[in-house]
N, C-alpha and C. Protein backbone atom coordinates (compact mmCIF):
# COMPACT_ATOMS: atom_id res chain seq x y z
N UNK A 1 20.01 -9.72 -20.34
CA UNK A 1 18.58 -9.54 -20.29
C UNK A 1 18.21 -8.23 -19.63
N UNK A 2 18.97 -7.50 -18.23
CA UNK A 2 18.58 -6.55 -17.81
C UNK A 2 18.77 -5.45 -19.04
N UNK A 3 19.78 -5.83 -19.98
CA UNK A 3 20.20 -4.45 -20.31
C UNK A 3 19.32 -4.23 -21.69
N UNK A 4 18.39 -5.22 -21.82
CA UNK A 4 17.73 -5.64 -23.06
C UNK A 4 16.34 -4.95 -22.46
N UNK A 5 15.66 -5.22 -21.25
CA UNK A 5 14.58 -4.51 -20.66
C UNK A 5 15.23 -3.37 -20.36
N UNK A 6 15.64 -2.70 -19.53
CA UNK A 6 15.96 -1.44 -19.63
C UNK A 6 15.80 -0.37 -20.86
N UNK A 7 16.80 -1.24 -21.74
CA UNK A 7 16.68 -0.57 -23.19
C UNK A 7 15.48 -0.13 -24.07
N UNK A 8 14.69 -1.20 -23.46
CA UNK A 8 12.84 -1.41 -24.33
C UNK A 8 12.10 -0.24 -22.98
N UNK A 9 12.79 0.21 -21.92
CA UNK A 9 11.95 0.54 -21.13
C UNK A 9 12.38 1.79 -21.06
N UNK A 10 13.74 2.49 -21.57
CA UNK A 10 13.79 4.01 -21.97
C UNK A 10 13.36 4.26 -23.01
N UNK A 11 13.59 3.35 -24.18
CA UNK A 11 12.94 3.97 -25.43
C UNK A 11 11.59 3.90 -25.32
N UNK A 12 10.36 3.56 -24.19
CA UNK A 12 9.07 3.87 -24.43
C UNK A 12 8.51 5.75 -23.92
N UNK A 13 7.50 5.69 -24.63
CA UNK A 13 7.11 7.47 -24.45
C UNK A 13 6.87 7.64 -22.52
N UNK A 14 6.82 8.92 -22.28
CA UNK A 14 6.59 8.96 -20.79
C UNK A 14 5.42 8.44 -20.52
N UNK A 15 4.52 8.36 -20.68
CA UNK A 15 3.39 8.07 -20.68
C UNK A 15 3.01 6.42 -20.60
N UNK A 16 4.27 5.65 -21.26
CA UNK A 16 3.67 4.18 -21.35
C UNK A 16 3.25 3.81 -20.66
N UNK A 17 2.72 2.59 -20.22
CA UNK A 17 1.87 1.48 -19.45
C UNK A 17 2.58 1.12 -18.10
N UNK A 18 2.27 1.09 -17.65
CA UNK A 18 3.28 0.43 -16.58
C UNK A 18 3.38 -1.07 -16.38
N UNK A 19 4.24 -1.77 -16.27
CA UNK A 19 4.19 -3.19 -16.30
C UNK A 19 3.22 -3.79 -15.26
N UNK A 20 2.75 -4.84 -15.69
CA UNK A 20 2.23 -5.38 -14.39
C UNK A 20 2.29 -5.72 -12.94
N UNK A 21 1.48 -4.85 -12.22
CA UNK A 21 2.18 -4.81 -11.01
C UNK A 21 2.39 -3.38 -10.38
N UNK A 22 3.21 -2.88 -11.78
CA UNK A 22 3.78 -1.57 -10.88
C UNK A 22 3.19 -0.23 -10.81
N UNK A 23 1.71 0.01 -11.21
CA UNK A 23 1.42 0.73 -10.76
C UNK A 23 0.77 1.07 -9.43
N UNK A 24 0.50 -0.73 -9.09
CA UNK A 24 0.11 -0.27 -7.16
C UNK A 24 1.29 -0.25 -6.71
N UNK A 25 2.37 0.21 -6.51
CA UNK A 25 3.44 0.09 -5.63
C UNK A 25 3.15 1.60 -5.19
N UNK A 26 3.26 2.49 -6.00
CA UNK A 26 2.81 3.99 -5.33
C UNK A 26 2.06 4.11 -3.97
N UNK A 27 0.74 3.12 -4.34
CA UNK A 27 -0.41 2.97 -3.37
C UNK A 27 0.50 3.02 -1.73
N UNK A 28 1.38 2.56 -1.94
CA UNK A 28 2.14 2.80 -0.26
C UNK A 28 3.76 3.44 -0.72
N UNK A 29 4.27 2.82 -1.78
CA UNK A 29 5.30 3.71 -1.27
C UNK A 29 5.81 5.06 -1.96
N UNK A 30 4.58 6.17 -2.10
CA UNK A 30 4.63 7.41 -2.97
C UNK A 30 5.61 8.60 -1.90
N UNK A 31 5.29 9.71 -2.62
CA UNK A 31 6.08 10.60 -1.43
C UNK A 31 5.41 10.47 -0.25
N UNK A 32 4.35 9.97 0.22
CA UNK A 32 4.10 10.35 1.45
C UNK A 32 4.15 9.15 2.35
N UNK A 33 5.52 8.25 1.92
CA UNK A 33 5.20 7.38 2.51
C UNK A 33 5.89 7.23 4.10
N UNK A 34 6.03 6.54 5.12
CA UNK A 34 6.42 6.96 6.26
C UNK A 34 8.08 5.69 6.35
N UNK A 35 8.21 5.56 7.51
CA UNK A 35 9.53 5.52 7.55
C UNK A 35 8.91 3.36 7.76
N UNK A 36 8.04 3.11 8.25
CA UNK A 36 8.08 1.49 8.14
C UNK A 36 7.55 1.02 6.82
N UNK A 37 6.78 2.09 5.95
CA UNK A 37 7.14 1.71 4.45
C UNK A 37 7.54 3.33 3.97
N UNK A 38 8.77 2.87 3.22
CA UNK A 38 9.94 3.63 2.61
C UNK A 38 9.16 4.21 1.18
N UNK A 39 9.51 5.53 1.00
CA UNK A 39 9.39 5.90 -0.53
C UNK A 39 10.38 5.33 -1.29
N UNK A 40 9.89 5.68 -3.15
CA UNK A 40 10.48 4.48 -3.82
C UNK A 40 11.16 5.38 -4.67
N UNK A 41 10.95 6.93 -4.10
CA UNK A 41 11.24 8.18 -5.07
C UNK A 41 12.78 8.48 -4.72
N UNK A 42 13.35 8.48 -6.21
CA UNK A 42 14.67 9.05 -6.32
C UNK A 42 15.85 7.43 -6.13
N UNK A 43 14.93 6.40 -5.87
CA UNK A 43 15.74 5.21 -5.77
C UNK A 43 16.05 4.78 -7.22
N UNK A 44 17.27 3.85 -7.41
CA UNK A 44 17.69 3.60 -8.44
C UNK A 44 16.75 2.23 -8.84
N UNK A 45 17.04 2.04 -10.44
CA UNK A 45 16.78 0.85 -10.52
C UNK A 45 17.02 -0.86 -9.88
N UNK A 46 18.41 -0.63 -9.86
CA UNK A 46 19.27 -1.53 -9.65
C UNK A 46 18.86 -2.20 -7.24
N UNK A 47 18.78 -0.68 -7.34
CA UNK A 47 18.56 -1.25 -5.26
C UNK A 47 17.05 -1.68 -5.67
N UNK A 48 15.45 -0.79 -6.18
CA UNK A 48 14.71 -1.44 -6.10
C UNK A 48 15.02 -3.21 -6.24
N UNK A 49 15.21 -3.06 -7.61
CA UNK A 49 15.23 -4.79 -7.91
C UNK A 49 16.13 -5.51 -6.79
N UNK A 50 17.04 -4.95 -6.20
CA UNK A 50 17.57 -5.83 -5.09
C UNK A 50 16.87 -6.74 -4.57
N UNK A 51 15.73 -4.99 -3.77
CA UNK A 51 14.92 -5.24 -2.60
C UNK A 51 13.91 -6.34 -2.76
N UNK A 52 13.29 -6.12 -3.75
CA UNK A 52 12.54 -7.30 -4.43
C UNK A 52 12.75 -8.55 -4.82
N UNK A 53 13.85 -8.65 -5.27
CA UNK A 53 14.77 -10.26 -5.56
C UNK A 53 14.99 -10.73 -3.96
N UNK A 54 15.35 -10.03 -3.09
CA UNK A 54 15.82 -10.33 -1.62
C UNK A 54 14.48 -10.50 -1.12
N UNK A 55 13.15 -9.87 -1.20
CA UNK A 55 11.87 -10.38 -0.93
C UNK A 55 11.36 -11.49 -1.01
N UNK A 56 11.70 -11.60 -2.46
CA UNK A 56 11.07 -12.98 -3.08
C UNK A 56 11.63 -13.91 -2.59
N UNK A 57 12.66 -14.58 -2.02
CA UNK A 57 13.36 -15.43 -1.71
C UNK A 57 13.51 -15.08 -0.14
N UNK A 58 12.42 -14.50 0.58
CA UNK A 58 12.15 -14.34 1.62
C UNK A 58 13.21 -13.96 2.85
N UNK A 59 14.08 -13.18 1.94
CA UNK A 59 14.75 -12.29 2.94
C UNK A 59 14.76 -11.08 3.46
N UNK A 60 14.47 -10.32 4.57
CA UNK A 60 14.43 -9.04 5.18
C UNK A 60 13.23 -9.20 5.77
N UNK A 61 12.57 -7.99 6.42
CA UNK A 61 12.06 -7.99 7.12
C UNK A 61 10.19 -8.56 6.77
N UNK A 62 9.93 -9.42 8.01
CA UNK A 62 8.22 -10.01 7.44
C UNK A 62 7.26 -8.77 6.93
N UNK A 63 6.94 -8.69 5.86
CA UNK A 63 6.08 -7.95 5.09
C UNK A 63 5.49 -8.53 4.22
N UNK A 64 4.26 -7.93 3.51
CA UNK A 64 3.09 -8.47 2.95
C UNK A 64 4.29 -8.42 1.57
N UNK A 65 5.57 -7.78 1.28
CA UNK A 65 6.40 -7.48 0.03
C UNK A 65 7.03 -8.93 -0.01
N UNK A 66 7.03 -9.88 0.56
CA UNK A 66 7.65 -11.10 0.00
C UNK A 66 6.61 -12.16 -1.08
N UNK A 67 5.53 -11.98 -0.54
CA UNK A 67 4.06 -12.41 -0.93
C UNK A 67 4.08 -11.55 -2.52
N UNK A 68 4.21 -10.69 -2.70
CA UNK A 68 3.75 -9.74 -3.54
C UNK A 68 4.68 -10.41 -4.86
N UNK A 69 6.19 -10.01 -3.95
CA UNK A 69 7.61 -10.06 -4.90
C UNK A 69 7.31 -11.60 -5.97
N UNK A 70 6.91 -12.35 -4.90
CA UNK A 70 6.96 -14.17 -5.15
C UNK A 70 5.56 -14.29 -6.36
N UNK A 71 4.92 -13.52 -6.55
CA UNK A 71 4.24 -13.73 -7.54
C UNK A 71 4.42 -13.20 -9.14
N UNK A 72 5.68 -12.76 -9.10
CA UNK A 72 5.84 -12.18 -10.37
C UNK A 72 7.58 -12.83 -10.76
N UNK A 73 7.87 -13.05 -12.14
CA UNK A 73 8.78 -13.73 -12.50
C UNK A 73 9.93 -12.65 -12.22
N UNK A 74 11.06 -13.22 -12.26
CA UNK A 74 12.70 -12.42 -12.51
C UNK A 74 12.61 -11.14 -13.59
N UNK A 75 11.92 -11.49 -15.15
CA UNK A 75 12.09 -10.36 -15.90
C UNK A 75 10.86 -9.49 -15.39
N UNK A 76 9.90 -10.00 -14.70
CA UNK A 76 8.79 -8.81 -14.75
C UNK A 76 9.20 -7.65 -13.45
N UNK A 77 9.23 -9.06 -12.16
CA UNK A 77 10.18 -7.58 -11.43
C UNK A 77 11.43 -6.40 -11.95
N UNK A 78 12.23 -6.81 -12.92
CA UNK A 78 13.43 -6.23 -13.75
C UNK A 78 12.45 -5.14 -13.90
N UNK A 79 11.53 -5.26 -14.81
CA UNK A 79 10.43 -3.72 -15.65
C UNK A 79 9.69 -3.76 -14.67
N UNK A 80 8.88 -3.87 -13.34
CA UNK A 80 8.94 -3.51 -12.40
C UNK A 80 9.62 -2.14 -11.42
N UNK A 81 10.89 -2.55 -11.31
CA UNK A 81 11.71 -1.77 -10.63
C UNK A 81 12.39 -1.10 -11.94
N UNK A 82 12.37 -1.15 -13.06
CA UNK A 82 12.78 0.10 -13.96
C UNK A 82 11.58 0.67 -14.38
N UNK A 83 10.45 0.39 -14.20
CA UNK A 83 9.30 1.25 -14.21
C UNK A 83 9.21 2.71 -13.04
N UNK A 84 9.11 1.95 -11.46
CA UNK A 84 9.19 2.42 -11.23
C UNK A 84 10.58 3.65 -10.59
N UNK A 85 11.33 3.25 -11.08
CA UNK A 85 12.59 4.21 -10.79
C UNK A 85 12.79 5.52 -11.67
N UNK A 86 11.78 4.96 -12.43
CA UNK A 86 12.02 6.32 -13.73
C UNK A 86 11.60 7.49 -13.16
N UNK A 87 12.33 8.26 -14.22
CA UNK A 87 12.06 9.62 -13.79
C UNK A 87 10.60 10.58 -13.69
């Protein structure tokens, strides 16, 4: 399944949509973000979705990101975190 989203998520134009969700993630973690929320720039696909799967299931540190993670299914975080990892 990852390699099935991925696949649908390079072959779209630069420009596509962003999945649901992922265009507020910028809102905090863009380049200017500080060191108790992390930028998301130059991270891979694969650690975002970690961080987020490890959220959702309420592990790491208390943040409003477990709340967030827990409202969106397994494949949407997947195009989520390959949304935002792109180049």
């Amino acid at each position: 399944m990852l390699a099935t989203t991925l696949t649908l998520l390079l072959t779209l134009p630069a420009q596509a949509a962003a999945p649901p969700g992922a265009a507020t993630c910028s809102g905090c973690h863009g380049p200017r973000a500080d060191a108790a929320i992390p930028s998301l720039a130059g991270r891979s696909t694969e650690s975002i979705l970690a961080a987020l799967l490890a959220y959702r299931r309420g592990e790491g540190s208390p943040t409003v990101m477990d709340r967030i993670a827990r409202g969106f299914s397994e494949p949407e975080l997947r195009a989520i975190a390959a949304w935002v990892a792109r180049p």
